[in-house]
C-alpha atoms as a PDB file:
ATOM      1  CA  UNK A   1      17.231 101.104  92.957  1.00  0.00           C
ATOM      2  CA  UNK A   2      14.806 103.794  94.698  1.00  0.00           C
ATOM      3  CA  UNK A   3      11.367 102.843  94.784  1.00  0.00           C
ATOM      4  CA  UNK A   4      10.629 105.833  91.951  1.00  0.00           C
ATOM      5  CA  UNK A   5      12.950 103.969  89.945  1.00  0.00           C
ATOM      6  CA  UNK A   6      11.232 100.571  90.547  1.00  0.00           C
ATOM      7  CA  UNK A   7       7.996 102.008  89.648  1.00  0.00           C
ATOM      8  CA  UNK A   8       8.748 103.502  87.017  1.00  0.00           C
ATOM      9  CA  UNK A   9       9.975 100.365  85.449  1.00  0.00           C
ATOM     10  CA  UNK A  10       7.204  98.284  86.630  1.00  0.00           C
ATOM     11  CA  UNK A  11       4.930 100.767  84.785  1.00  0.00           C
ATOM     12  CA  UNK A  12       6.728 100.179  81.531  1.00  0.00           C
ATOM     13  CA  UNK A  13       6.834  96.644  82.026  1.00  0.00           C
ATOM     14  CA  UNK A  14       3.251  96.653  82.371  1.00  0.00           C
ATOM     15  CA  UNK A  15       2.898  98.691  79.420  1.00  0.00           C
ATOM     16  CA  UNK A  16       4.679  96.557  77.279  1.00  0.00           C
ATOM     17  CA  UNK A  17       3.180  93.201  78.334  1.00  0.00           C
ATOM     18  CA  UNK A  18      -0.480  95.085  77.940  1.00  0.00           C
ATOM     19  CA  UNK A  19       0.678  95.733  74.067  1.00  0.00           C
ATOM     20  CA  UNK A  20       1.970  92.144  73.715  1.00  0.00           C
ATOM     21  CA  UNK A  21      -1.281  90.884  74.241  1.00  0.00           C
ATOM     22  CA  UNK A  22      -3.104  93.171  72.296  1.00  0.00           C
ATOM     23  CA  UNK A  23      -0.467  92.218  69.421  1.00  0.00           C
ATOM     24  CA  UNK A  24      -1.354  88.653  70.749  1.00  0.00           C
ATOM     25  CA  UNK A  25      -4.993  88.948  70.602  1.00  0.00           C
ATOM     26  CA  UNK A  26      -4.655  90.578  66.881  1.00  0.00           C
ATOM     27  CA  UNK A  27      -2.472  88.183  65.949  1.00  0.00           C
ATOM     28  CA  UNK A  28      -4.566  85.015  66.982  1.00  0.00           C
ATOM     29  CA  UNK A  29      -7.525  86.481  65.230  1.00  0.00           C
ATOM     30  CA  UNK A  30      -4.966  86.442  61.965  1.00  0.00           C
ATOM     31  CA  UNK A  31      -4.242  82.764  62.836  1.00  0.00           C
ATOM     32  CA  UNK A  32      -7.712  81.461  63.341  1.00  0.00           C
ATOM     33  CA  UNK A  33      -9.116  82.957  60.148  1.00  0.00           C
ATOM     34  CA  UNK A  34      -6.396  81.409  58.140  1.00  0.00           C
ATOM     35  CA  UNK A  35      -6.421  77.845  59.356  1.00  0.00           C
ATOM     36  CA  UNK A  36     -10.573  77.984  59.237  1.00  0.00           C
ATOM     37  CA  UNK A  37     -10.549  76.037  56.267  1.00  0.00           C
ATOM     38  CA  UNK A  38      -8.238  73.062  57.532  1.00  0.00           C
ATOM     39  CA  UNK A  39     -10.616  73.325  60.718  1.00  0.00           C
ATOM     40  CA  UNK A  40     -13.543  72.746  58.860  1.00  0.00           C
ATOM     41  CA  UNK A  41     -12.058  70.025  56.456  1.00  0.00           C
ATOM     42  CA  UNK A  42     -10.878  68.243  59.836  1.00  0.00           C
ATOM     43  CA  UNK A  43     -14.000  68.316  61.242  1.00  0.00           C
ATOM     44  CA  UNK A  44     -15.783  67.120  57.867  1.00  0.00           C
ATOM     45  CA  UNK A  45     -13.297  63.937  58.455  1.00  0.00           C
ATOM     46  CA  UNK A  46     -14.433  63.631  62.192  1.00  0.00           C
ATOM     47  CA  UNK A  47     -17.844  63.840  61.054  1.00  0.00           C
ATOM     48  CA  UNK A  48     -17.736  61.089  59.012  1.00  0.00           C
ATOM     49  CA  UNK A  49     -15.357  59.089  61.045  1.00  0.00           C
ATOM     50  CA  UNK A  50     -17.859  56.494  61.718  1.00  0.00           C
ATOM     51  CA  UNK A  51     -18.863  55.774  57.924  1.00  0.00           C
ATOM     52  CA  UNK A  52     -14.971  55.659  57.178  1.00  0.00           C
ATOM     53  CA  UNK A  53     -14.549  52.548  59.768  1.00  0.00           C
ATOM     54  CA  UNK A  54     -17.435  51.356  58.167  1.00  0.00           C
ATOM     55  CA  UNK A  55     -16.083  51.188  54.997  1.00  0.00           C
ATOM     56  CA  UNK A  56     -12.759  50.204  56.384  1.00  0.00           C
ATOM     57  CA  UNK A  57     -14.900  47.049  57.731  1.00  0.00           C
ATOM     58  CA  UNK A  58     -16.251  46.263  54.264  1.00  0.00           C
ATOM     59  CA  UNK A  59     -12.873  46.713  52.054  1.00  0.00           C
ATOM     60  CA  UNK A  60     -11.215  44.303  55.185  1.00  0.00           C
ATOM     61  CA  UNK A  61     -13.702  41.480  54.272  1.00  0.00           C
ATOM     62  CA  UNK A  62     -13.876  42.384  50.540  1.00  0.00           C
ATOM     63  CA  UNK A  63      -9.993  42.164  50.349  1.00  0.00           C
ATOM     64  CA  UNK A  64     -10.130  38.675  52.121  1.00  0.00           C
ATOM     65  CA  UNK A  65     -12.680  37.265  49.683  1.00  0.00           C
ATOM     66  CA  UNK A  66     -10.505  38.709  46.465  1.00  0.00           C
ATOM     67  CA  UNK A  67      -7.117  39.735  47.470  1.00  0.00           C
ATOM     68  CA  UNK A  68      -5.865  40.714  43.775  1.00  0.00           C
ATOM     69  CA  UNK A  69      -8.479  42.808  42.932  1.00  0.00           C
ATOM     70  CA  UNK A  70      -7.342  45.307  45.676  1.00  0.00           C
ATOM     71  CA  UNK A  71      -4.028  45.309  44.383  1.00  0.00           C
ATOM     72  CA  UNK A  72      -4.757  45.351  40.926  1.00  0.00           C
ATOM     73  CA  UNK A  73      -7.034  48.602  42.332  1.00  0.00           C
ATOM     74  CA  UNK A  74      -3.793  50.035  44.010  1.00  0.00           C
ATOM     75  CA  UNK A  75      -1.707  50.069  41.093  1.00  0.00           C
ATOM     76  CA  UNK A  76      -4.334  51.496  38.813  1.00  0.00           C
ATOM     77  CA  UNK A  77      -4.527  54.278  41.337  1.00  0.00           C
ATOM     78  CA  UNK A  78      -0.712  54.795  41.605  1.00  0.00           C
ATOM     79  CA  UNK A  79      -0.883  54.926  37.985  1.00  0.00           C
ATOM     80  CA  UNK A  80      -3.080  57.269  37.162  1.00  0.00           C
ATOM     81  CA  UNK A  81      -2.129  59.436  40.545  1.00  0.00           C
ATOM     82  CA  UNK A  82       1.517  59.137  38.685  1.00  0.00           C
ATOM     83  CA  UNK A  83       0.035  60.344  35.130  1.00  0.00           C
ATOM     84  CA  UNK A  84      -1.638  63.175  36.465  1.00  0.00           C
ATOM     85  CA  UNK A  85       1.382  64.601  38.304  1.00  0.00           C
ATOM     86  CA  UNK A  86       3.745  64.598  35.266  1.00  0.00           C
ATOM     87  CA  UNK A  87       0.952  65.898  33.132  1.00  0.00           C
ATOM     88  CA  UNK A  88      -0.045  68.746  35.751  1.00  0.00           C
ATOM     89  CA  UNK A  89       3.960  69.678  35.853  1.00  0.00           C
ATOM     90  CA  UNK A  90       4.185  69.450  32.285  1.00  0.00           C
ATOM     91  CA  UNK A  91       1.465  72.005  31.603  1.00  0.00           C
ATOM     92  CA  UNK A  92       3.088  74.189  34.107  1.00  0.00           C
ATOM     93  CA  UNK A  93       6.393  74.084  32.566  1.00  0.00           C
ATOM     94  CA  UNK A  94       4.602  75.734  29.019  1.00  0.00           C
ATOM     95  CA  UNK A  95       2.923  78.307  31.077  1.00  0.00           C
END
């Protein structure tokens, strides 16, 4: 391979990794604006990390002092989490 040759080749090389990046840099731009609203929800949650351990701390010593209420708690929720699933799908089957 001459050294024209070489060159040559280098210079489309070049070329090609230059457009990669701008594809790159257009393409991150694309990424970032659609996971901005999981960014911001994440940092909502790391925001109020501190008043989640908190209540962590108080459900702990309010599930030692009555351990069937939580339950009873949990299954309501399941429940009612349950209901409104095959009500939601329900609706969207007579759509």
């Amino acid at each position: 391979m001459s050294d024209a040759e070489r060159s040559k080749r280098k210079a489309k090389l070049l070329g090609q990794i230059h457009q990669q990046r701008i594809d790159l840099s257009h393409t991150t731009q694309d990424w970032l604006a659609v996971t901005a609203p999981y960014d911001r929800g994440w940092q909502t949650i790391v925001q109020l990390r501190r008043y989640l351990v908190v209540a962590g701390g108080v459900l702990a010593v309010w599930n030692l002092r009555r351990p069937g209420r939580l339950l009873n708690l949990t299954k309501r929720g399941l429940n009612i989490w349950s209901t409104w699933r095959v009500l939601s799908s329900g609706l969207n089957k007579l759509r």
